[in-house]
N, C-alpha and C. Protein backbone atom coordinates (compact mmCIF):
# COMPACT_ATOMS: atom_id res chain seq x y z
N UNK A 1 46.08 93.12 79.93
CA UNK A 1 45.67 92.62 78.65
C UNK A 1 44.31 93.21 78.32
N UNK A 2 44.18 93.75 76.89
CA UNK A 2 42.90 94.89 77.25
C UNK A 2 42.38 93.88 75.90
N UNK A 3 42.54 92.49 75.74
CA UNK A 3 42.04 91.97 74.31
C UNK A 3 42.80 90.27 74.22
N UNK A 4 42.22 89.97 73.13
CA UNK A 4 42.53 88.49 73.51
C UNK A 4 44.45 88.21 73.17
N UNK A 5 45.36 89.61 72.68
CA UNK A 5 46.69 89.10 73.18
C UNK A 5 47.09 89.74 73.99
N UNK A 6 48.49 90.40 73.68
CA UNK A 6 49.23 90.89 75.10
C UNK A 6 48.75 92.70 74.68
N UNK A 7 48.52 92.69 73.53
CA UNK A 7 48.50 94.26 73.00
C UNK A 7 47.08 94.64 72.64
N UNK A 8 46.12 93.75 72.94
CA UNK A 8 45.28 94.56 71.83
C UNK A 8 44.19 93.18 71.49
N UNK A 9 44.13 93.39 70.29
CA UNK A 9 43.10 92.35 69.58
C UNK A 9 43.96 91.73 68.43
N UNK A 10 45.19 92.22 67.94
CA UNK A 10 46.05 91.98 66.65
C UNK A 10 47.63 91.17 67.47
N UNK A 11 47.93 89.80 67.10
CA UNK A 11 49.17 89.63 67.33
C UNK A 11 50.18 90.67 66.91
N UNK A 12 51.39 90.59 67.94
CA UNK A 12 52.31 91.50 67.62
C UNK A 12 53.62 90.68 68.11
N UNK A 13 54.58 91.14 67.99
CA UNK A 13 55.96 90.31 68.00
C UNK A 13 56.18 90.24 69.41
N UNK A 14 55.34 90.67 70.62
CA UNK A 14 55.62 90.74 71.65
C UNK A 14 54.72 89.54 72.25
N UNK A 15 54.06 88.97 71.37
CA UNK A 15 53.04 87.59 71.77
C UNK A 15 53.80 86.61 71.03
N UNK A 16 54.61 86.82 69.89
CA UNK A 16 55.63 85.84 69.24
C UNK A 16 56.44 85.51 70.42
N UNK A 17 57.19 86.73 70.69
CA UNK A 17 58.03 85.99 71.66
C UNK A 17 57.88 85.46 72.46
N UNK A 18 56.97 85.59 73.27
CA UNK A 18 56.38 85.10 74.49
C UNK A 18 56.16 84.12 74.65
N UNK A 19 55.19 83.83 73.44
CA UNK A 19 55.33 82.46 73.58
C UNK A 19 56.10 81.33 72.89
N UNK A 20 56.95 81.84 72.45
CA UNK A 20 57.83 80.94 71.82
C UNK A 20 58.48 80.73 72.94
N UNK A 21 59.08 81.76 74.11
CA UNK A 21 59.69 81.83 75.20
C UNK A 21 58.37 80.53 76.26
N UNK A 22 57.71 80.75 76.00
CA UNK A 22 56.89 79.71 77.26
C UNK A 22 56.37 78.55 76.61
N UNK A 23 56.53 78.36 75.56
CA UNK A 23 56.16 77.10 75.01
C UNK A 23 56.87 75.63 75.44
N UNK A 24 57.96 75.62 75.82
CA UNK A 24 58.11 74.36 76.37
C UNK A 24 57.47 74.53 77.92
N UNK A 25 57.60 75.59 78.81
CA UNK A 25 56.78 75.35 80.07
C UNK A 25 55.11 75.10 79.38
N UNK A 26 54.28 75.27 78.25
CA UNK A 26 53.26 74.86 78.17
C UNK A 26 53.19 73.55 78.05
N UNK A 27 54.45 72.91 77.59
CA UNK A 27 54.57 71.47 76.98
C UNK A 27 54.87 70.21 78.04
N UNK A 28 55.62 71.02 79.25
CA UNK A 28 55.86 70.32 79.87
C UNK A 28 55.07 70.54 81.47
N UNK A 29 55.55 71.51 81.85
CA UNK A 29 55.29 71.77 83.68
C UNK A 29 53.46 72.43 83.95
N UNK A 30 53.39 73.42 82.80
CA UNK A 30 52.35 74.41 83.39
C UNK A 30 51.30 73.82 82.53
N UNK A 31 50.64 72.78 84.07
CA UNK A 31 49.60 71.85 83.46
C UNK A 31 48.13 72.67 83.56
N UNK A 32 47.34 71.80 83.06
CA UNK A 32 45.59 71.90 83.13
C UNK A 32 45.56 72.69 84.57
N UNK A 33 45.83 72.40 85.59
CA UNK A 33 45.70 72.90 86.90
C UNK A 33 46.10 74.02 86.80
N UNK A 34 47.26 74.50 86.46
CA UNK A 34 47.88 75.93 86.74
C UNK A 34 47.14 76.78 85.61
N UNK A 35 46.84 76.36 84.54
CA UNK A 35 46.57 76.90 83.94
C UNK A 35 44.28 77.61 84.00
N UNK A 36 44.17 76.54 84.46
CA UNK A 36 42.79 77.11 85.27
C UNK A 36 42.14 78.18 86.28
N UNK A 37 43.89 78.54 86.97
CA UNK A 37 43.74 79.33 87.88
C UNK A 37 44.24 80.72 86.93
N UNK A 38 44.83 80.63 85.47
CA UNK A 38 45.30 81.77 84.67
C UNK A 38 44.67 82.18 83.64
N UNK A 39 43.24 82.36 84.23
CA UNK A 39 42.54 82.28 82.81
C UNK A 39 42.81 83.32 81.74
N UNK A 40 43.35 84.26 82.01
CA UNK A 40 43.99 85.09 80.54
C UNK A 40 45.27 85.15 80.40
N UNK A 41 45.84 84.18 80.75
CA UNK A 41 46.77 83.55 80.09
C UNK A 41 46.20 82.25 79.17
N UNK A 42 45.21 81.44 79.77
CA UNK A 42 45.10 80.37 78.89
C UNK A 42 44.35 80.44 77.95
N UNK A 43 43.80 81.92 77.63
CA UNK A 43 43.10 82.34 76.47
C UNK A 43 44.00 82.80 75.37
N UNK A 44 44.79 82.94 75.72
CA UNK A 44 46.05 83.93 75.48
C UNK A 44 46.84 82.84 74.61
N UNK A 45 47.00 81.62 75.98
CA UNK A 45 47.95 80.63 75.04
C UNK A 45 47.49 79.64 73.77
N UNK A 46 45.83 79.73 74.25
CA UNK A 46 44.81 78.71 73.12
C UNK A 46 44.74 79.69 72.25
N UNK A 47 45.23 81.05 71.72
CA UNK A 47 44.82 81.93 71.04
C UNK A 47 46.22 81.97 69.80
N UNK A 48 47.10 81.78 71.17
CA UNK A 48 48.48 81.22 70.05
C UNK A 48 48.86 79.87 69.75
N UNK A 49 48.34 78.77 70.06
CA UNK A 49 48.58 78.02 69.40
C UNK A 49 47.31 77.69 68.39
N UNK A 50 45.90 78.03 68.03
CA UNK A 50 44.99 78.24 67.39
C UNK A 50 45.51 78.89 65.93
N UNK A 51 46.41 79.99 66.16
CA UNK A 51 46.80 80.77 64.81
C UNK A 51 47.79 80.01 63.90
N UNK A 52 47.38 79.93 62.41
CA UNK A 52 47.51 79.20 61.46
C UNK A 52 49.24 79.31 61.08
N UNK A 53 49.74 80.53 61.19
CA UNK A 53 50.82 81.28 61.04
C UNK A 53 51.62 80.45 62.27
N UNK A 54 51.20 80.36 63.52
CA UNK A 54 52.23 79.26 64.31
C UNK A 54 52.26 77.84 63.97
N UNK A 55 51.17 77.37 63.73
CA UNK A 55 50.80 76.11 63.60
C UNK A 55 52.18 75.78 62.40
N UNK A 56 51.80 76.45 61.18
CA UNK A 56 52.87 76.28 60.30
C UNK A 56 54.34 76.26 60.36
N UNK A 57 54.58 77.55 61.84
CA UNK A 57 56.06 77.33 61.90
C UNK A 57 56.33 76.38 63.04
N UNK A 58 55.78 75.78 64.01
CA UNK A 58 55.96 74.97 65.26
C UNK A 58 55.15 73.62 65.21
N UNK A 59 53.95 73.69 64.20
CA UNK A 59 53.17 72.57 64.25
C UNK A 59 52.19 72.61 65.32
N UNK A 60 51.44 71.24 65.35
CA UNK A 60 50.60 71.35 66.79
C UNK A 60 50.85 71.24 67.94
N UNK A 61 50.85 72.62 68.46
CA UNK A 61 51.30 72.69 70.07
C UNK A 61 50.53 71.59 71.20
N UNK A 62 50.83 71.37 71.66
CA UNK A 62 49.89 70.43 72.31
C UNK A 62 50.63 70.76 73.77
N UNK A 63 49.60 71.42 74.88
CA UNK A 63 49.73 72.06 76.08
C UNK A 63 49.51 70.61 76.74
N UNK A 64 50.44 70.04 78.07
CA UNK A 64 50.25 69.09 78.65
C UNK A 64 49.13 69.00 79.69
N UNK A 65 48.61 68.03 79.95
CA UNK A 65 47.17 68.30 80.98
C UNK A 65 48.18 67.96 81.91
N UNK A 66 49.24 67.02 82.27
CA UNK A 66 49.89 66.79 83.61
C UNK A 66 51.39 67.11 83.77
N UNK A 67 51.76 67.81 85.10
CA UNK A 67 53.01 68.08 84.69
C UNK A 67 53.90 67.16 84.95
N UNK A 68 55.24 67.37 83.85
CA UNK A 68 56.15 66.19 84.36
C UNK A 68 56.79 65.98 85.65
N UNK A 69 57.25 64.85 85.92
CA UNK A 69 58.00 65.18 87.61
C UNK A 69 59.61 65.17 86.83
N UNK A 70 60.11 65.49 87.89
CA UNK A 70 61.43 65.50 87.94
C UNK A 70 62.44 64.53 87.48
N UNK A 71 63.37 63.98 86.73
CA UNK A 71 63.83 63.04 85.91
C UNK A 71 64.60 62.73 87.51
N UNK A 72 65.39 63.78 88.08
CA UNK A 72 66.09 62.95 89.03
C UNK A 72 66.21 64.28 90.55
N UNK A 73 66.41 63.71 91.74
CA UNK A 73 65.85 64.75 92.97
C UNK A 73 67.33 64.71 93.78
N UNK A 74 67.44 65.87 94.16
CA UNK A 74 68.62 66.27 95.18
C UNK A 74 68.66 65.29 96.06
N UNK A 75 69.55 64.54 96.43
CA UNK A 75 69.85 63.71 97.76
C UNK A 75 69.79 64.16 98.84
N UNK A 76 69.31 64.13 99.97
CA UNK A 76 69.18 64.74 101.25
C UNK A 76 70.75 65.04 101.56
N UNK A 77 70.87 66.20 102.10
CA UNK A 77 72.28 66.09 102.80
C UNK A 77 72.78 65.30 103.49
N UNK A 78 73.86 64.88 103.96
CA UNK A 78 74.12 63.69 104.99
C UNK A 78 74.87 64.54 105.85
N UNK A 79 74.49 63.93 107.32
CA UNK A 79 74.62 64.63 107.96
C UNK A 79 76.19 64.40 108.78
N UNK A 80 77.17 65.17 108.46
CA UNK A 80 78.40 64.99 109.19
C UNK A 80 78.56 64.58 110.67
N UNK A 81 79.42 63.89 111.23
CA UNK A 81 79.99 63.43 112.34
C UNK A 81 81.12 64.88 112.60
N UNK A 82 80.47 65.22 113.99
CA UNK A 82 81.40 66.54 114.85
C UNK A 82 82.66 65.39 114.51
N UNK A 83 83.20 66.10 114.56
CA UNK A 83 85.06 65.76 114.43
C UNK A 83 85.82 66.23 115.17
N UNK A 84 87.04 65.67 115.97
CA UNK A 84 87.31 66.50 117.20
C UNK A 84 87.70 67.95 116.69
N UNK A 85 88.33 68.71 117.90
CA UNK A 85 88.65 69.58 117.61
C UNK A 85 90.06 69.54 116.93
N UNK A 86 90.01 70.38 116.30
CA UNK A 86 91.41 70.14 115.15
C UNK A 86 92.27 70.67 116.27
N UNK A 87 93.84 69.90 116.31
CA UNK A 87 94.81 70.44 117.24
C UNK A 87 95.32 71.49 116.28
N UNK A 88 95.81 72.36 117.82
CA UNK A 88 96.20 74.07 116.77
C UNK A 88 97.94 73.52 116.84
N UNK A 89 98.41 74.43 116.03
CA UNK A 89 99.47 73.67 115.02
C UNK A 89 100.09 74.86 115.59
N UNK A 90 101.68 73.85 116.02
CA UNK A 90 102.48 75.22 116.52
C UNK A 90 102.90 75.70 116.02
N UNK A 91 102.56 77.51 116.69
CA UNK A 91 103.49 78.47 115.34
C UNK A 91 105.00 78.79 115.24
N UNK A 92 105.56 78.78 114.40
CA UNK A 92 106.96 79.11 114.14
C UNK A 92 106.79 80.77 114.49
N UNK A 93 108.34 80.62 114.77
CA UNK A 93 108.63 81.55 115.09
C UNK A 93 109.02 82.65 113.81
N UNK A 94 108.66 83.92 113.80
CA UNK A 94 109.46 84.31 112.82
C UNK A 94 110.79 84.82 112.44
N UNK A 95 110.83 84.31 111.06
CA UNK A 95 112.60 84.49 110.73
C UNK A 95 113.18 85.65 111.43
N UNK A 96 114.16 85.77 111.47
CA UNK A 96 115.05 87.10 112.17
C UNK A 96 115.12 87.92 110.85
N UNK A 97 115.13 89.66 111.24
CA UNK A 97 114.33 90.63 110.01
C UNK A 97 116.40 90.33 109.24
N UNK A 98 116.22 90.65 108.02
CA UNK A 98 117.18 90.80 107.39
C UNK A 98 117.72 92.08 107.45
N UNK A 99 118.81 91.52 107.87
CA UNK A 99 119.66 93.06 107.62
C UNK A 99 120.47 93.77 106.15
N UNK A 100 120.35 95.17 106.61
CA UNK A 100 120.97 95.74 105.05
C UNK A 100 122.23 96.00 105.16
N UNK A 101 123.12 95.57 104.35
CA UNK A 101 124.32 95.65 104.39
C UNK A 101 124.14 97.22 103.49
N UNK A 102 125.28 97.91 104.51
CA UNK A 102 125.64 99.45 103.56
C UNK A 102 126.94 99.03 102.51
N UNK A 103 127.38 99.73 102.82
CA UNK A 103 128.27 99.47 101.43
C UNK A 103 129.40 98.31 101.50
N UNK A 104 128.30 97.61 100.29
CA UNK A 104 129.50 96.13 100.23
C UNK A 104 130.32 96.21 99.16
C-alpha cells in the first residue's frame, strides 16, 4: 500500500470491493484487537467507511470493538466402544462356470 488505499491516494474499484467483501468480518469478528495489530489495514478501513460515497450506499459502518462468539460449538466426539471382532462370514462357493451350448 504506497497511500492511504490499496492503489495509491484515489479510491478505485479494487478498495470497493474489498471492502464491501470484508465488511461484515469488520462488523462482526475482526475486533479492536485484531485490528491494532493491522494498522494499514485499519487506516484503510476508517478511510472507507469515512467516504461520503459509502456512507450513502451502506450507511454507517460501524466496525465492532468485540468479536462475536460462536452462536453454537461442535460437540466433542464421543468416543466409541471397541466392538468385537466382526465374525468373517462364510464364503460361498462359486457358481459352476456356464457352459456354451454349440449348436442348439
Amino acid at each position: 500500500m504506497g497511500g492511504k488505499f490499496l492503489c495509491g491516494n484515489n479510491m478505485t474499484l479494487a478498495d470497493i470491493f474489498c471492502f464491501v467483501w470484508l465488511m461484515p468480518c469488520f462488523q462482526t469478528v475482526l475486533d479492536a484487537g485484531f485490528r491494532k495489530g493491522q494498522k494499514k489495514m485499519n487506516v484503510w478501513a476508517e478511510a472507507m467507511c469515512a467516504n461520503d460515497q459509502v456512507k450513502k450506499i451502506f450507511g454507517n459502518v460501524q466496525m465492532c470493538a468485540k468479536a462475536l462468539k460462536p452462536a453454537c460449538q461442535a460437540a466433542a466426539p464421543k468416543k466409541e466402544k471397541k466392538a468385537d471382532k466382526p465374525k468373517e462370514e462364510k464364503k460361498e462357493k462359486p457358481a459352476a462356470p456356464v457352459k456354451k451350448l454349440d449348436n442348439v
